[in-house]
PDB file of N, CA and C in Angstrom:
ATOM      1  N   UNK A   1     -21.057  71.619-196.499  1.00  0.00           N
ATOM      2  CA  UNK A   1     -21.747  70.892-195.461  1.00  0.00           C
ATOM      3  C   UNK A   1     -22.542  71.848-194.570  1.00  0.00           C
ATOM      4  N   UNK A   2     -22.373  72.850-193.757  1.00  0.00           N
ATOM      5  CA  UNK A   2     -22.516  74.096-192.942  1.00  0.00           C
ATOM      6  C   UNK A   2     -22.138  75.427-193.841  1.00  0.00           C
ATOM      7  N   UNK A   3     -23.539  76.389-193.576  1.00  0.00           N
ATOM      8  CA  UNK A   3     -23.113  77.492-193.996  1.00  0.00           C
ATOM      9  C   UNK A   3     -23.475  78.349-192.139  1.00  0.00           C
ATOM     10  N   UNK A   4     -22.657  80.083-192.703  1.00  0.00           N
ATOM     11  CA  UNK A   4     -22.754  80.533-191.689  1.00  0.00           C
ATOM     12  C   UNK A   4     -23.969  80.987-191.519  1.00  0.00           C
ATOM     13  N   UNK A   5     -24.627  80.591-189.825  1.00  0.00           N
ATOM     14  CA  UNK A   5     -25.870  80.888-189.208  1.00  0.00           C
ATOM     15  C   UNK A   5     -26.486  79.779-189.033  1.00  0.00           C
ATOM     16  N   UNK A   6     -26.230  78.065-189.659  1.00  0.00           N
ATOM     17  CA  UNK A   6     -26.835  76.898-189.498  1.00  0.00           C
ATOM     18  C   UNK A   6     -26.361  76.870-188.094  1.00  0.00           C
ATOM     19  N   UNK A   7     -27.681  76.470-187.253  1.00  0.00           N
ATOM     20  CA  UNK A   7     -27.828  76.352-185.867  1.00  0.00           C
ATOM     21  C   UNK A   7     -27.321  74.510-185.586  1.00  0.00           C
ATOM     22  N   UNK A   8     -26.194  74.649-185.053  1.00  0.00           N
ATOM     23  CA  UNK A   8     -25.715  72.797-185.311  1.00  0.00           C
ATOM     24  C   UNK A   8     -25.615  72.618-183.120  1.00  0.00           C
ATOM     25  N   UNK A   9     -25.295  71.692-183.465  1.00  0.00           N
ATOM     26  CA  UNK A   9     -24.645  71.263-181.868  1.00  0.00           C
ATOM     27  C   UNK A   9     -23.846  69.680-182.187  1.00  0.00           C
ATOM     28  N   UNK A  10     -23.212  69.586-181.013  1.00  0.00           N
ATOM     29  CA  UNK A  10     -22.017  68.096-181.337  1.00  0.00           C
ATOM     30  C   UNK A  10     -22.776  67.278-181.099  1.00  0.00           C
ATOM     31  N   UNK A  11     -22.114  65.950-181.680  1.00  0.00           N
ATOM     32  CA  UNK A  11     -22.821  65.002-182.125  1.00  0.00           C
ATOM     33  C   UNK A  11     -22.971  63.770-180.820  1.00  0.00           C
ATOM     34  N   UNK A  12     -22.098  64.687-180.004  1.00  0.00           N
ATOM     35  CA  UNK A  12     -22.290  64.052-178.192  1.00  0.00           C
ATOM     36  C   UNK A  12     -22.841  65.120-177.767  1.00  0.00           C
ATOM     37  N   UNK A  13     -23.597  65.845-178.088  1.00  0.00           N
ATOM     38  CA  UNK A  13     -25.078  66.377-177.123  1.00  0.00           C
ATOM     39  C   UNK A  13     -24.149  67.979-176.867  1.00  0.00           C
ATOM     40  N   UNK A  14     -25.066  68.670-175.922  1.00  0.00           N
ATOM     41  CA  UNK A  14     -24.721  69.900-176.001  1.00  0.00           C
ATOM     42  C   UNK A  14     -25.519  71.363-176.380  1.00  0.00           C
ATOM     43  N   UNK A  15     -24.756  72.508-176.036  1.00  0.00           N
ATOM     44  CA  UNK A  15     -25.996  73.190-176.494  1.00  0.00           C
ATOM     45  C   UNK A  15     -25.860  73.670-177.741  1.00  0.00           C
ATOM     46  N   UNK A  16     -27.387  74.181-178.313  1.00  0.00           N
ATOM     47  CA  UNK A  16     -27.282  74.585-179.654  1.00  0.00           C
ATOM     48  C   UNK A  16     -26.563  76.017-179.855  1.00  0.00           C
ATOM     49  N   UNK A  17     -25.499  75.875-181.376  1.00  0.00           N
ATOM     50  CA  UNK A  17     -24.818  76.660-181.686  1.00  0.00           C
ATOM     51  C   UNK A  17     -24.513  76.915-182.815  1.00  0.00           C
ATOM     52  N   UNK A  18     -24.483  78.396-183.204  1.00  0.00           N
ATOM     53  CA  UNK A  18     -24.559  79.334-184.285  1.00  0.00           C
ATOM     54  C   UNK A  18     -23.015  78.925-184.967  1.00  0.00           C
ATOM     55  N   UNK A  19     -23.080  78.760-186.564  1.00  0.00           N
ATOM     56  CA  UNK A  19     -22.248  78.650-187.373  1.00  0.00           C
ATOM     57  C   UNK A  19     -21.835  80.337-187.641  1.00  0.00           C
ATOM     58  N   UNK A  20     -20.466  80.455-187.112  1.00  0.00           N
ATOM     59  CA  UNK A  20     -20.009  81.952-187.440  1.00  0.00           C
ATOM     60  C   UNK A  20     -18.767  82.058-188.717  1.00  0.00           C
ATOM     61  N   UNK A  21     -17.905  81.098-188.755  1.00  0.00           N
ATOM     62  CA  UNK A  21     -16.899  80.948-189.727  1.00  0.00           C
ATOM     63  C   UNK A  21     -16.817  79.943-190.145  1.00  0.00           C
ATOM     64  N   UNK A  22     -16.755  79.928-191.622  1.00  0.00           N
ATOM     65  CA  UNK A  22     -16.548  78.126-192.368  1.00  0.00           C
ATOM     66  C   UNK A  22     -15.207  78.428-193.051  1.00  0.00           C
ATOM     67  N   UNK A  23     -14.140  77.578-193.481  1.00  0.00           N
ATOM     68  CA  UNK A  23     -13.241  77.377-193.739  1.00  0.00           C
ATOM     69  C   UNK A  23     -11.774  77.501-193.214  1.00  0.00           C
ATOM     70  N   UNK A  24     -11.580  77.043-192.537  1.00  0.00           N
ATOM     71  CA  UNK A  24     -10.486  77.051-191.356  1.00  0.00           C
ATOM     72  C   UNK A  24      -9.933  75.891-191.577  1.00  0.00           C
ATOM     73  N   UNK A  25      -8.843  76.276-191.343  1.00  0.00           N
ATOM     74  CA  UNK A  25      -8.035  74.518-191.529  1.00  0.00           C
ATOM     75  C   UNK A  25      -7.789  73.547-190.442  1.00  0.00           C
ATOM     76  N   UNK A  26      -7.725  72.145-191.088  1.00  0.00           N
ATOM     77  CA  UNK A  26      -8.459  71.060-190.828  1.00  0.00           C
ATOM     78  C   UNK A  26      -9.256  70.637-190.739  1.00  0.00           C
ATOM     79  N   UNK A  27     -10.246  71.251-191.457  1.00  0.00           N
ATOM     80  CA  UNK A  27     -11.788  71.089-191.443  1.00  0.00           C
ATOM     81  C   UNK A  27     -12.767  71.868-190.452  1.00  0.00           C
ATOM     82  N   UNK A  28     -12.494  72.944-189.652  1.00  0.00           N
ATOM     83  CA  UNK A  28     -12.956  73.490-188.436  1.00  0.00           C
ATOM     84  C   UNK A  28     -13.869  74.424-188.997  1.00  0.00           C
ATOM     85  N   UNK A  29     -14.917  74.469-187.942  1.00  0.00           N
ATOM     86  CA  UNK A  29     -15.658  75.634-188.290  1.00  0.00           C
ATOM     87  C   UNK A  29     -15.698  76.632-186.735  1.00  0.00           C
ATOM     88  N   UNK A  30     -16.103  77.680-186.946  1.00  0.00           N
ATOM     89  CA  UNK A  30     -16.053  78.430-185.647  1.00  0.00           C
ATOM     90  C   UNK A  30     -17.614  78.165-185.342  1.00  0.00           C
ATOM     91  N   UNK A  31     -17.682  78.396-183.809  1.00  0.00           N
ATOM     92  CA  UNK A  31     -19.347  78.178-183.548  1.00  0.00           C
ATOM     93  C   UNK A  31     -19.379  79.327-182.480  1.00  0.00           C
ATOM     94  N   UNK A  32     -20.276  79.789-182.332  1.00  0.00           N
ATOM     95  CA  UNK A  32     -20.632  80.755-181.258  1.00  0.00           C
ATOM     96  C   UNK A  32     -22.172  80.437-180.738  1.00  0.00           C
ATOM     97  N   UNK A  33     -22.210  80.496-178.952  1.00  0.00           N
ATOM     98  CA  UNK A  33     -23.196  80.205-178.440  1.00  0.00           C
ATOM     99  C   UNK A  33     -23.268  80.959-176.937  1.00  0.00           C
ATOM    100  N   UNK A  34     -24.850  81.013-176.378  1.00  0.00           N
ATOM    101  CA  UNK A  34     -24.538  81.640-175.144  1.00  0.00           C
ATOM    102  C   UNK A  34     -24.531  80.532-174.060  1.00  0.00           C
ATOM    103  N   UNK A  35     -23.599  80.448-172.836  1.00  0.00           N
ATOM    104  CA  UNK A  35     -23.455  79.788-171.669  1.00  0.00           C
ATOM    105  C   UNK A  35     -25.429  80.315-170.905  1.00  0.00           C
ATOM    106  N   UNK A  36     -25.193  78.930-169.858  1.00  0.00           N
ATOM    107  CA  UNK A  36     -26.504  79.386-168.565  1.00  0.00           C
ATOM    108  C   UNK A  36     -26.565  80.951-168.185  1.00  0.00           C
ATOM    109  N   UNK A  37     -25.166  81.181-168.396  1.00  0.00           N
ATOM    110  CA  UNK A  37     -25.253  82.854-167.282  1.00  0.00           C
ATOM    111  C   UNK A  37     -25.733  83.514-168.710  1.00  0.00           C
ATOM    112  N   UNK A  38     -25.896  83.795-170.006  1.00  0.00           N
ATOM    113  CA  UNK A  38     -25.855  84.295-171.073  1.00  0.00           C
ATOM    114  C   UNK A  38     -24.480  84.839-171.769  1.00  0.00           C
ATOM    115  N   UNK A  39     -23.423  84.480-171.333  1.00  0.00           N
ATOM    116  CA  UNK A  39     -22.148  85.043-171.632  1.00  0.00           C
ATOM    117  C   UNK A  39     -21.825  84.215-172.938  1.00  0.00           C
ATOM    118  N   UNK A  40     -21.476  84.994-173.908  1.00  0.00           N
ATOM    119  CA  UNK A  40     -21.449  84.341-175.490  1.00  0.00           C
ATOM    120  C   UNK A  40     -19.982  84.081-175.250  1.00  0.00           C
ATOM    121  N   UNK A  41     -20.300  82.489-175.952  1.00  0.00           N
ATOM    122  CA  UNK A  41     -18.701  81.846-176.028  1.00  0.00           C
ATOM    123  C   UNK A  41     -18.613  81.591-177.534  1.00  0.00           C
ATOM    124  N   UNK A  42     -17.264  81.069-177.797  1.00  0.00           N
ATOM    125  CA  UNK A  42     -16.780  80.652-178.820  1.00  0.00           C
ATOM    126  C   UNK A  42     -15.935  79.448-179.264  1.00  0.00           C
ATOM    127  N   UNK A  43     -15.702  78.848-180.116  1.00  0.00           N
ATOM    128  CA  UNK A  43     -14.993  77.470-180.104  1.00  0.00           C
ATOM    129  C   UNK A  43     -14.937  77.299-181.568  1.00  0.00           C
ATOM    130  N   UNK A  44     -13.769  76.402-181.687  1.00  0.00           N
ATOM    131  CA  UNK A  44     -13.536  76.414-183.228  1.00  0.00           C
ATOM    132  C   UNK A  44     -13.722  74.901-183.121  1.00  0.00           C
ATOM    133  N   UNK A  45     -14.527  74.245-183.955  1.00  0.00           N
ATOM    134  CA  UNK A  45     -15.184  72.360-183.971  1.00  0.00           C
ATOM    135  C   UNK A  45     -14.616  71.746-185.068  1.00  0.00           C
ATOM    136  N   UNK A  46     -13.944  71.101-185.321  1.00  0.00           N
ATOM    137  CA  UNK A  46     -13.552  70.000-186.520  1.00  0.00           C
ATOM    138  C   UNK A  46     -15.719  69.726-187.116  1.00  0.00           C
ATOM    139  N   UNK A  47     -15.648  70.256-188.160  1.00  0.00           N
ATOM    140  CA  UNK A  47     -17.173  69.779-189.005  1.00  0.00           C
ATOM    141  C   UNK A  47     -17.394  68.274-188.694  1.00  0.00           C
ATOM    142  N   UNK A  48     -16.983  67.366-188.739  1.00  0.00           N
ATOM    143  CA  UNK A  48     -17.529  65.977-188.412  1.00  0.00           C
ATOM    144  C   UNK A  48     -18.027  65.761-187.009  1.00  0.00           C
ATOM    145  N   UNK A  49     -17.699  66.614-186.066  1.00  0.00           N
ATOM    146  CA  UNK A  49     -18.001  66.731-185.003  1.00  0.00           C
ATOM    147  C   UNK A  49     -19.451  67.476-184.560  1.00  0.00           C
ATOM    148  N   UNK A  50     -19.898  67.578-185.876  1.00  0.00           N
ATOM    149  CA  UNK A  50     -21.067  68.613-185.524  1.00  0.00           C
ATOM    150  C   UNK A  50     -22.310  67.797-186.436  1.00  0.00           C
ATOM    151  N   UNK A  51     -23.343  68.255-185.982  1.00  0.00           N
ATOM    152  CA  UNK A  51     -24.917  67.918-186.902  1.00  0.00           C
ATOM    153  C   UNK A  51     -25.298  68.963-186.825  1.00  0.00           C
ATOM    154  N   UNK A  52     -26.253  69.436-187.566  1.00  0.00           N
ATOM    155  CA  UNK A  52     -27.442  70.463-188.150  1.00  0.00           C
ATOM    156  C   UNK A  52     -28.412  70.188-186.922  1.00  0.00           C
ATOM    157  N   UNK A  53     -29.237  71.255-185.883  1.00  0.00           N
ATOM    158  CA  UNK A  53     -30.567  71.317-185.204  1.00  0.00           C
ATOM    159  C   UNK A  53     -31.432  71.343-186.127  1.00  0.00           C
ATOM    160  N   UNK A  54     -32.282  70.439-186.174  1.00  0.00           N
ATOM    161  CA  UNK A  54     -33.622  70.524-186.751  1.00  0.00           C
ATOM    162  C   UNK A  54     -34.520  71.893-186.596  1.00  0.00           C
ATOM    163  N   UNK A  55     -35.442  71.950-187.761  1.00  0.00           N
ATOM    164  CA  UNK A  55     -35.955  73.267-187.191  1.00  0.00           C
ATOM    165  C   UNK A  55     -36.054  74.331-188.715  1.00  0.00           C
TER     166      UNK A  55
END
């Protein structure tokens, strides 16, 4: 569905974010993105929770 570097964001809005790890269990992928201040965060997303950014 997602490989790593597809630029996705959740499917309730949000900012756009970098695919860093695919295969994690329960379906999760890791995402990495920068906050307003530029401070890079991280979060691990269940894949159904996510869409592809156009582009």
């Amino acid at each position: 569905m997602f490989q790593i570097g597809d630029v996705v964001k959740l499917n309730s809005g949000g900012p756009a974010m970098t695919v860093t790890q695919l295969g994690l269990t329960h379906g999760r992928v890791e995402c990495m993105w920068f906050d307003c201040e530029g401070n890079l965060k991280t979060a691990f997303v269940h894949a159904r929770a996510l869409q592809k950014v156009a582009g």
